[in-house]
C-alpha atoms as a PDB file:
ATOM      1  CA  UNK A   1       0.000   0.000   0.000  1.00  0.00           C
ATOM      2  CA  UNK A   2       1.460   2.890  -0.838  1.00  0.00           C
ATOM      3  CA  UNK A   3       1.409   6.023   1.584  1.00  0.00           C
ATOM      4  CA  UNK A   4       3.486   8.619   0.609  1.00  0.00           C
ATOM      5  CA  UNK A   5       2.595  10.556  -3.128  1.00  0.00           C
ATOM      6  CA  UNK A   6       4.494  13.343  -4.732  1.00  0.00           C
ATOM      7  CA  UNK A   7       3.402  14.538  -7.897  1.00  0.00           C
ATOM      8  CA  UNK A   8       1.195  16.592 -10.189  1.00  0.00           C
ATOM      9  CA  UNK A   9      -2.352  17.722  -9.655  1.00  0.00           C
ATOM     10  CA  UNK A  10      -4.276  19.286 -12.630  1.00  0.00           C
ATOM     11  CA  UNK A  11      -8.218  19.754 -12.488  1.00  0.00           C
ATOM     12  CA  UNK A  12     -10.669  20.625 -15.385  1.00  0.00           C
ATOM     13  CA  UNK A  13     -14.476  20.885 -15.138  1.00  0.00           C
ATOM     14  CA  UNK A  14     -16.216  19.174 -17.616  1.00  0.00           C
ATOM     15  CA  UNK A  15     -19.977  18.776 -18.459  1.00  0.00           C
ATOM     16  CA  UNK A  16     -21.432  15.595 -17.321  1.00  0.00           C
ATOM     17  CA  UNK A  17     -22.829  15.244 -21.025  1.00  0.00           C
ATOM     18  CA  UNK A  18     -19.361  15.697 -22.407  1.00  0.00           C
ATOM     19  CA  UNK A  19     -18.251  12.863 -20.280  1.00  0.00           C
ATOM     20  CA  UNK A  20     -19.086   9.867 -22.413  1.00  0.00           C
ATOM     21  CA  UNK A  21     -17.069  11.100 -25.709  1.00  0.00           C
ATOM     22  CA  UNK A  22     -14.249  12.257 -23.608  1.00  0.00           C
ATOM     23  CA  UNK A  23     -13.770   9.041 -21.862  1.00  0.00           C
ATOM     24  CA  UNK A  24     -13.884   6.439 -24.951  1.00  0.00           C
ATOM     25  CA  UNK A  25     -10.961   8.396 -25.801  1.00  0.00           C
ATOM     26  CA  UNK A  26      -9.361   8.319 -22.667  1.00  0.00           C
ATOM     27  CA  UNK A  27      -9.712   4.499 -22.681  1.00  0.00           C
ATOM     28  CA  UNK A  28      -8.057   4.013 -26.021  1.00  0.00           C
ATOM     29  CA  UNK A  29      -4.657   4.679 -23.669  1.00  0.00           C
ATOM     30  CA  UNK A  30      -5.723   4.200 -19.950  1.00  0.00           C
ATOM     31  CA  UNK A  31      -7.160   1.637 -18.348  1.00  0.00           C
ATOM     32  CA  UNK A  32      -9.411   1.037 -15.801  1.00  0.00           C
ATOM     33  CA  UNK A  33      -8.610   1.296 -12.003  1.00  0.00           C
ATOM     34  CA  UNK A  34      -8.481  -2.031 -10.856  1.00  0.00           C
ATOM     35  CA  UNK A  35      -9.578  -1.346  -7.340  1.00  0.00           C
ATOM     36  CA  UNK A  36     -12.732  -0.197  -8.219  1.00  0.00           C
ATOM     37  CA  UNK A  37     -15.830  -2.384  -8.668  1.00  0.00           C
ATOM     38  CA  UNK A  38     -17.331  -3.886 -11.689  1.00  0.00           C
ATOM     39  CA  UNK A  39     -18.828  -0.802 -13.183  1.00  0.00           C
ATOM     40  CA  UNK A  40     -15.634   1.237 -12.238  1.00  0.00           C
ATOM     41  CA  UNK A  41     -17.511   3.460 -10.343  1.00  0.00           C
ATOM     42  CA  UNK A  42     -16.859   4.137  -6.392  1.00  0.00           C
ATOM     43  CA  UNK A  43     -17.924   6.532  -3.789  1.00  0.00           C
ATOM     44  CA  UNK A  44     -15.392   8.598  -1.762  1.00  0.00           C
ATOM     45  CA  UNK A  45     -16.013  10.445   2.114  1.00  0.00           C
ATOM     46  CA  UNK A  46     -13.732  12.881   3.481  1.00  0.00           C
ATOM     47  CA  UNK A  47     -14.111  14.477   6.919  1.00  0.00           C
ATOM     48  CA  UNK A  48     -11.809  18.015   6.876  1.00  0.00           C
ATOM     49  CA  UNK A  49     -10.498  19.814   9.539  1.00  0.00           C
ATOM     50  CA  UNK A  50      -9.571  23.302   9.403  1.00  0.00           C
ATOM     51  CA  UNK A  51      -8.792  25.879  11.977  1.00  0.00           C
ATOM     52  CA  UNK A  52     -11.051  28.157  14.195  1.00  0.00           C
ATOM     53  CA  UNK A  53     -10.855  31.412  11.537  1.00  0.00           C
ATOM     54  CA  UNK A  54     -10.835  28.698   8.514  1.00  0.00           C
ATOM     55  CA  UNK A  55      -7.037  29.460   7.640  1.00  0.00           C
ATOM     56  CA  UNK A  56      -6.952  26.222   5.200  1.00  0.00           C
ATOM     57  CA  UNK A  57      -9.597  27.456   3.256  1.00  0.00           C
ATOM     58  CA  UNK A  58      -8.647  31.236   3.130  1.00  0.00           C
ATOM     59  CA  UNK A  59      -4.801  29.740   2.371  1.00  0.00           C
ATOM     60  CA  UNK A  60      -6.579  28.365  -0.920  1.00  0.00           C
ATOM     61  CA  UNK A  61      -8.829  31.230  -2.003  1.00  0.00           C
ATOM     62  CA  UNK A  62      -5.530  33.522  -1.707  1.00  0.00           C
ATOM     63  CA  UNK A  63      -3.809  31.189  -3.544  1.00  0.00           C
ATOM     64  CA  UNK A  64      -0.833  30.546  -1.466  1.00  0.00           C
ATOM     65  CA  UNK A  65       2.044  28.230  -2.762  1.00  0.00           C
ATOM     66  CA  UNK A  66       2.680  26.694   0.771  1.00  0.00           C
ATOM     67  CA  UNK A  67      -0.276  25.137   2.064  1.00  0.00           C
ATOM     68  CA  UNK A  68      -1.386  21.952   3.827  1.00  0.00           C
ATOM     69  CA  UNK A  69      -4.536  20.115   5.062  1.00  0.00           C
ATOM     70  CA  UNK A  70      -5.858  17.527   7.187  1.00  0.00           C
ATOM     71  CA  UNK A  71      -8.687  15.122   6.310  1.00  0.00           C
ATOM     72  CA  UNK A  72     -10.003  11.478   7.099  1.00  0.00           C
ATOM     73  CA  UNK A  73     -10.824   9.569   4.210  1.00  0.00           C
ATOM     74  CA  UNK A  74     -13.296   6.689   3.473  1.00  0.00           C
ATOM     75  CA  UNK A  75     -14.584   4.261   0.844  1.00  0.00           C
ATOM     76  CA  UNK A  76     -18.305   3.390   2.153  1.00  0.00           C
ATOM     77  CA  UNK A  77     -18.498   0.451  -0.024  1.00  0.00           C
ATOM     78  CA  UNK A  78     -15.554  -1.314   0.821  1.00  0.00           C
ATOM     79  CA  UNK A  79     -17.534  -1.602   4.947  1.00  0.00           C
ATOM     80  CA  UNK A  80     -14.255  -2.477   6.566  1.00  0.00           C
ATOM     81  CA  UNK A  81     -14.577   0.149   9.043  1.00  0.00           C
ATOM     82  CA  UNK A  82     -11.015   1.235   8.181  1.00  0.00           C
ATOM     83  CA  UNK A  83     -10.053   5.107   7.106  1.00  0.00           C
ATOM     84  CA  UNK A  84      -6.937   6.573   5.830  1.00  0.00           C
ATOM     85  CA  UNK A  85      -5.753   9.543   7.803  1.00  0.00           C
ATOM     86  CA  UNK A  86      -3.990  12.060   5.584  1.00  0.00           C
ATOM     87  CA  UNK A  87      -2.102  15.351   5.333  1.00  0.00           C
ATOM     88  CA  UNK A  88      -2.509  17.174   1.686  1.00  0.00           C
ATOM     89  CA  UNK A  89       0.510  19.528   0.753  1.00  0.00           C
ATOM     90  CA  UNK A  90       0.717  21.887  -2.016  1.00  0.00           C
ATOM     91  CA  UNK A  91       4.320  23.221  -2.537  1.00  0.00           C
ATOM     92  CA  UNK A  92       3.974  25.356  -5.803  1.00  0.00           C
ATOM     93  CA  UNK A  93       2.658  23.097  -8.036  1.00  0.00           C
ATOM     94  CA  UNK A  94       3.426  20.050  -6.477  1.00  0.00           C
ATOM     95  CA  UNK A  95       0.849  17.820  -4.404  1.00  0.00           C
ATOM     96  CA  UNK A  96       2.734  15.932  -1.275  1.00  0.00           C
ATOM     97  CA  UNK A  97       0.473  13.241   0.255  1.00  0.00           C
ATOM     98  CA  UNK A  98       1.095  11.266   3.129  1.00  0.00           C
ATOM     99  CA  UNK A  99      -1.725   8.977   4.550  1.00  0.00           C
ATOM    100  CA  UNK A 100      -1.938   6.356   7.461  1.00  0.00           C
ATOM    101  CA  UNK A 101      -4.720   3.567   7.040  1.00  0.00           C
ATOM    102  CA  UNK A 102      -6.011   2.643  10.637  1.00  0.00           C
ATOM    103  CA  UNK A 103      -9.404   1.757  12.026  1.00  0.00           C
ATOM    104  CA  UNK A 104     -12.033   4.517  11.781  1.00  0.00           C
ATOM    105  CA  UNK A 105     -12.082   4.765  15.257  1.00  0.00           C
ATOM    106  CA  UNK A 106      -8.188   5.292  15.993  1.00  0.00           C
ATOM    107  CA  UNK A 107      -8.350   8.132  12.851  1.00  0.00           C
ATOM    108  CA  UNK A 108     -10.698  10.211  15.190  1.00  0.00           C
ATOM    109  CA  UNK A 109      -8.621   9.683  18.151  1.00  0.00           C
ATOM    110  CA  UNK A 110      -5.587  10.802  16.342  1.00  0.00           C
ATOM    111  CA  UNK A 111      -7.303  14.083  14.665  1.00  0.00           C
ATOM    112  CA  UNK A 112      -8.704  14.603  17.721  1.00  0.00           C
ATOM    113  CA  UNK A 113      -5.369  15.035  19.587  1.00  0.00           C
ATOM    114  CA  UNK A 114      -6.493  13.676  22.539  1.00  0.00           C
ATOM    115  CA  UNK A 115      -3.874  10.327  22.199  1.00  0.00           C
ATOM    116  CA  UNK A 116      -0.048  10.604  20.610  1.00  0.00           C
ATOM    117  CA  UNK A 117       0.143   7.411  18.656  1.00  0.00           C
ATOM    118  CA  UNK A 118       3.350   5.808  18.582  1.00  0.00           C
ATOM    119  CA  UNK A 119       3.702   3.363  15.558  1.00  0.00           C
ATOM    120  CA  UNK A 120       6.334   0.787  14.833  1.00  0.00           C
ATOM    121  CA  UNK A 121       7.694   2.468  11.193  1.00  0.00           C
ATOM    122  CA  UNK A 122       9.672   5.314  11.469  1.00  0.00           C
ATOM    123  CA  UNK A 123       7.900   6.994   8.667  1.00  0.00           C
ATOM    124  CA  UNK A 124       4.486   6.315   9.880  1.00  0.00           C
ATOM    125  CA  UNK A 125       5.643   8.021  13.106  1.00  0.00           C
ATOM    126  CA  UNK A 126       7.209  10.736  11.700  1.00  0.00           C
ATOM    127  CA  UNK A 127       3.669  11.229   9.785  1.00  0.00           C
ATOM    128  CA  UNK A 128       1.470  10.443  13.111  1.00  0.00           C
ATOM    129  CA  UNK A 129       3.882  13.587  14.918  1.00  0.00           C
ATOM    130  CA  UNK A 130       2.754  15.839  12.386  1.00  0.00           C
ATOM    131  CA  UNK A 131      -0.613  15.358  12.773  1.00  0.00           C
ATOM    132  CA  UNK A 132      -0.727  15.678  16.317  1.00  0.00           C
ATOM    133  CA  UNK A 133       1.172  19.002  15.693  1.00  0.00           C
ATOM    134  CA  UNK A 134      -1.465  20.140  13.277  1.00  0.00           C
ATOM    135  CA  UNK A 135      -4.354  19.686  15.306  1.00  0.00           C
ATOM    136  CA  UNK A 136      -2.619  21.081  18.813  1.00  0.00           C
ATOM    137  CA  UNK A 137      -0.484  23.907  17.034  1.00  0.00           C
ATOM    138  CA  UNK A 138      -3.490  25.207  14.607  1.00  0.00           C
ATOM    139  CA  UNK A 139      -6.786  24.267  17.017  1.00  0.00           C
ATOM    140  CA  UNK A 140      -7.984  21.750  14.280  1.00  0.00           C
ATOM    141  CA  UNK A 141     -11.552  20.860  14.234  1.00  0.00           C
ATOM    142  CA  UNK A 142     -13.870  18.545  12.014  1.00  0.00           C
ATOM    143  CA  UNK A 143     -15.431  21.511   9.438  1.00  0.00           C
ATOM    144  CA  UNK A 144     -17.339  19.125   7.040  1.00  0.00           C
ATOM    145  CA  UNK A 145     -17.630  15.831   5.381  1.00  0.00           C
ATOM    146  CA  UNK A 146     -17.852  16.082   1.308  1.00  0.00           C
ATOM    147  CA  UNK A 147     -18.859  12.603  -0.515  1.00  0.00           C
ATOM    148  CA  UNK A 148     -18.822  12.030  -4.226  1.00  0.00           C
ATOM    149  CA  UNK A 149     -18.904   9.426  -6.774  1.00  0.00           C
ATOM    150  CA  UNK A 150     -15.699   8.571  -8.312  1.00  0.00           C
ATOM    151  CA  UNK A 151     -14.174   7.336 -11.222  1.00  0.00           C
ATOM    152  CA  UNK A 152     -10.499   6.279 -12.066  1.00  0.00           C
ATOM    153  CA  UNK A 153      -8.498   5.130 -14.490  1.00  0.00           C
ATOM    154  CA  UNK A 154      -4.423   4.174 -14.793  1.00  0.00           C
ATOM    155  CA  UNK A 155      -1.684   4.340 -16.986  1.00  0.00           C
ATOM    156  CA  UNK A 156      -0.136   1.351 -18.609  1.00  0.00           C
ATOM    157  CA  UNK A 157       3.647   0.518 -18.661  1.00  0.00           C
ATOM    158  CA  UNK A 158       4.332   4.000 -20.807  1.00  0.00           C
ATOM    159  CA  UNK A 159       2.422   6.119 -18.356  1.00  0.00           C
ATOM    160  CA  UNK A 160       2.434   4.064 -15.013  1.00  0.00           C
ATOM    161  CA  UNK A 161       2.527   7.125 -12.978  1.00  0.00           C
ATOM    162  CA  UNK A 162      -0.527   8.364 -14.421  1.00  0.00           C
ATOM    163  CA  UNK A 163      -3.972   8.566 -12.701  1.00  0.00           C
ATOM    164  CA  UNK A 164      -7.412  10.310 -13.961  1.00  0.00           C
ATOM    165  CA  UNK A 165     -10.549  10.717 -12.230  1.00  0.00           C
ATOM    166  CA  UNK A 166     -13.627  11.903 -12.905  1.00  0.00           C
ATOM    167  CA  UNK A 167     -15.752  13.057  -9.536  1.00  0.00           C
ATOM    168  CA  UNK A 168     -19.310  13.763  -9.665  1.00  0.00           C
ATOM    169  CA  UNK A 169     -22.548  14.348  -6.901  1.00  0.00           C
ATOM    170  CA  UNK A 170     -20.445  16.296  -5.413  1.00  0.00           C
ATOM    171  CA  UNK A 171     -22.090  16.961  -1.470  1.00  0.00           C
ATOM    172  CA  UNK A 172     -21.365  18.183   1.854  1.00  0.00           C
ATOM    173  CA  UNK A 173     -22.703  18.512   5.234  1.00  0.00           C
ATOM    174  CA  UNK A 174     -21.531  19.991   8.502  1.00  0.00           C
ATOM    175  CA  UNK A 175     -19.608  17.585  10.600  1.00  0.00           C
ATOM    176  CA  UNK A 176     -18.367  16.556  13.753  1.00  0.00           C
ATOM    177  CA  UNK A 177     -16.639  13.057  14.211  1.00  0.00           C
ATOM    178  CA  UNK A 178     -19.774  11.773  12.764  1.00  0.00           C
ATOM    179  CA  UNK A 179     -18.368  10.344   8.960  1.00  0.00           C
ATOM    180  CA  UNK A 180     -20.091   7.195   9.587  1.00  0.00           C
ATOM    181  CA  UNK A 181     -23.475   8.668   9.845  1.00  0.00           C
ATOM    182  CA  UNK A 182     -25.931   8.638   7.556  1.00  0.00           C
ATOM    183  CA  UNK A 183     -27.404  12.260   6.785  1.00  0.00           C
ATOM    184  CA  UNK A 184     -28.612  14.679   4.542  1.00  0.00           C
ATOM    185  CA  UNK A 185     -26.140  16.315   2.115  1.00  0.00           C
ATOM    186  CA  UNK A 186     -26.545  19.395  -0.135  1.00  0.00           C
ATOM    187  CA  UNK A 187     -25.199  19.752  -3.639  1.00  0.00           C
ATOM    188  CA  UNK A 188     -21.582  21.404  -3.410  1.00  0.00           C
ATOM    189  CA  UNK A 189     -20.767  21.480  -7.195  1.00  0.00           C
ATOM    190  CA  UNK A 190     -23.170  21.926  -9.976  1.00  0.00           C
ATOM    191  CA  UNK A 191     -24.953  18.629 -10.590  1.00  0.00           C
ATOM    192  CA  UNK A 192     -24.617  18.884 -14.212  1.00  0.00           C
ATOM    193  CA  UNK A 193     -20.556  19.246 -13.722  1.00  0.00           C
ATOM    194  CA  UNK A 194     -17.780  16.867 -13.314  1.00  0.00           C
ATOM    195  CA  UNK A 195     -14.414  17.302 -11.675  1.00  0.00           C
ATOM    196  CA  UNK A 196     -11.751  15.796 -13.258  1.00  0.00           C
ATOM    197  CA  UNK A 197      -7.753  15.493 -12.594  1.00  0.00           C
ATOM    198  CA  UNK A 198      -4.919  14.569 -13.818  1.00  0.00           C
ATOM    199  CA  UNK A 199      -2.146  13.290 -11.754  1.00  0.00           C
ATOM    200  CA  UNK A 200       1.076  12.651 -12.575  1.00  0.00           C
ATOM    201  CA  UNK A 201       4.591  12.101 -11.206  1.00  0.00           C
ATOM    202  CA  UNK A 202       6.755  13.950 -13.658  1.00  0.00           C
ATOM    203  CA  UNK A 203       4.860  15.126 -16.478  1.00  0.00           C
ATOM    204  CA  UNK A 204       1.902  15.092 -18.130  1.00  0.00           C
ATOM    205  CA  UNK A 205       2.479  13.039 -21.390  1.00  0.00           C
ATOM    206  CA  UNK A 206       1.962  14.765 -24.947  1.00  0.00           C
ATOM    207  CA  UNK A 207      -0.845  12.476 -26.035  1.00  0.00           C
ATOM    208  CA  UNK A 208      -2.976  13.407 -23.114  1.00  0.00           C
ATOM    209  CA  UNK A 209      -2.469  17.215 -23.501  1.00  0.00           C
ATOM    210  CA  UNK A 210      -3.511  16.703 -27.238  1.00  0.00           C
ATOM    211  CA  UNK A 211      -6.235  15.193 -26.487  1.00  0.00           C
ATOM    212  CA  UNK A 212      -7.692  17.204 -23.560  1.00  0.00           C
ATOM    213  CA  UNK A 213      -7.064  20.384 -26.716  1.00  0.00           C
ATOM    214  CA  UNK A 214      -9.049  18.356 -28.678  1.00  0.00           C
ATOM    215  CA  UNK A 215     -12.003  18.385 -26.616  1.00  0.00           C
ATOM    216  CA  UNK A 216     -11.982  21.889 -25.645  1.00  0.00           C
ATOM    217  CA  UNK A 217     -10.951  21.194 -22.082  1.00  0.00           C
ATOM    218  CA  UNK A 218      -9.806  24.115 -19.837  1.00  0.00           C
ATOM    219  CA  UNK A 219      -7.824  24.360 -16.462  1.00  0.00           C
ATOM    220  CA  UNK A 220      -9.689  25.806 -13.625  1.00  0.00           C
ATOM    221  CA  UNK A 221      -8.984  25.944  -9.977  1.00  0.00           C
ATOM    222  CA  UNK A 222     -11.194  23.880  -7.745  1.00  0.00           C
ATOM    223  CA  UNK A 223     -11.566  23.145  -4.144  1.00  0.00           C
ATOM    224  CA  UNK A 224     -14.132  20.255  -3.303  1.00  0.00           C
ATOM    225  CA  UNK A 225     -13.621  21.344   0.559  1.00  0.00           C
ATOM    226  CA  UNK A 226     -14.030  25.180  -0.212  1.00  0.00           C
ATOM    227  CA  UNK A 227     -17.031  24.680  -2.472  1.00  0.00           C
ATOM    228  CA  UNK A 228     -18.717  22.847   0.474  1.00  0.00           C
ATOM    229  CA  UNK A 229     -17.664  25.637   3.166  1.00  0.00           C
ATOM    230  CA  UNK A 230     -19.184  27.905   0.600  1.00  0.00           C
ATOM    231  CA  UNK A 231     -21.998  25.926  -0.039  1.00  0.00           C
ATOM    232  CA  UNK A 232     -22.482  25.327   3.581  1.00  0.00           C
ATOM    233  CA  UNK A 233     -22.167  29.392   4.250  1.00  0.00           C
ATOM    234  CA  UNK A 234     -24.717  30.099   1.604  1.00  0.00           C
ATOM    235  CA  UNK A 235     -27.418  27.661   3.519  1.00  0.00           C
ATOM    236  CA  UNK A 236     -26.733  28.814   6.733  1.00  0.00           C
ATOM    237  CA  UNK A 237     -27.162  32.497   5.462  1.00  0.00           C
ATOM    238  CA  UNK A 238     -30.949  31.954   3.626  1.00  0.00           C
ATOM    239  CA  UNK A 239     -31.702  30.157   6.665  1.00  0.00           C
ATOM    240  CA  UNK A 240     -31.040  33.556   9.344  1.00  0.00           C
ATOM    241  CA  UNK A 241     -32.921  35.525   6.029  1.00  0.00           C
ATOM    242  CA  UNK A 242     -36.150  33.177   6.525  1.00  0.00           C
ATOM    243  CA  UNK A 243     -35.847  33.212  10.038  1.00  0.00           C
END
């Protein structure tokens, strides 16, 4: 299992109705994820943690080249109760990801900060340390869950640090240590919209940038965790107006 990424992170949005063209294409020199099930579909939960005055998401909308985040991730579907604790780094244009898979349980305690794991590998420590300086240096605290459907596919032996997914029903909610519990969501991207990104360890290859010209695909930045604080915001707001 790998823990540790460094690479590339590129995102376009494309219309959903665009998605069918673009991806028989796409398949012509990827292939599918093979972690994913049958229909190569899978859905994706993320609890995020930010600080008191929401410096992780401000960090983003300024556009700072230094900037990390804290999250808890799960696949619902896989119902193994386990949960990948990671720290997201941008450094310029690079993405640094370091994760820890544990027990659902033990990835609260840890965010938490109420207990300093100690773990057997030396670079599972040294990741475990920084997380329990995150959440006791900045104040960390659960801000909300976002949940999507996901789709990925690979690079063969040419490309075989290549990875592209396509996210859509993009939601949130307001959270506490709660990612386990069913509830209501609310739309955080437009339904009709699809995220998708590129990742790569060294370069994006030629083929792929012809092809994205091809079909009229443009760069944009996007934040899954900012559009649901926004989102969130915006609810909160028209409820106080009814009020």
């Amino acid at each position: 299992m790998i823990k540790r990424f460094n690479r590339y992170e590129i995102k376009y949005s494309i219309p959903v109705s665009a998605l069918a063209v673009l991806k028989k294409d796409l398949e012509l020199f990827l292939g599918r994820d093979p972690h994913a099930s049958e229909s190569g579909f899978y859905s994706v939960a993320s609890l995020y943690f930010d600080t008191p005055d929401l410096d992780c998401y401000r960090n983003k909308l300024d556009g700072l080249l230094f900037r990390r985040k804290l999250r808890i991730r799960v696949y619902p579907e896989q119902d193994n109760g386990m949960a990948f604790v990671e720290i997201k780094q941008r450094v310029n244009r690079t993405v640094q990801k370091r994760r820890l898979p544990m027990t659902l349980k033990d990835a609260y305690a840890m965010c938490s900060g109420a207990t300093h794991f100690k773990l057997s590998e030396a670079d599972d420590q040294e990741i475990a340390d920084e997380v329990h300086f995150l959440v006791m240096a900045l104040r960390l605290r659960p801000k909300n869950v976002i949940a999507y459907t996901r789709q990925a596919y690979v690079g063969h032996m040419v490309d075989p640090g290549l990875r592209l997914t396509f996210d859509t029903l993009i939601r949130t909610r307001q959270a506490d240590f709660d990612l386990e519990v069913p509830k209501k969501m609310h739309i955080a991207f437009p339904a009709n919209m699809a995220v998708m990104e590129i990742k790569a360890n060294e370069r994006v290859p030629h083929w792929l940038i012809g092809l994205l010209a091809r079909h009229q695909c443009t760069l944009t930045r996007i934040s899954k965790y900012c559009n649901g604080i926004a989102a969130i915001a915006k609810r909160n707001m028209l409820k106080r107006t009814i009020v």
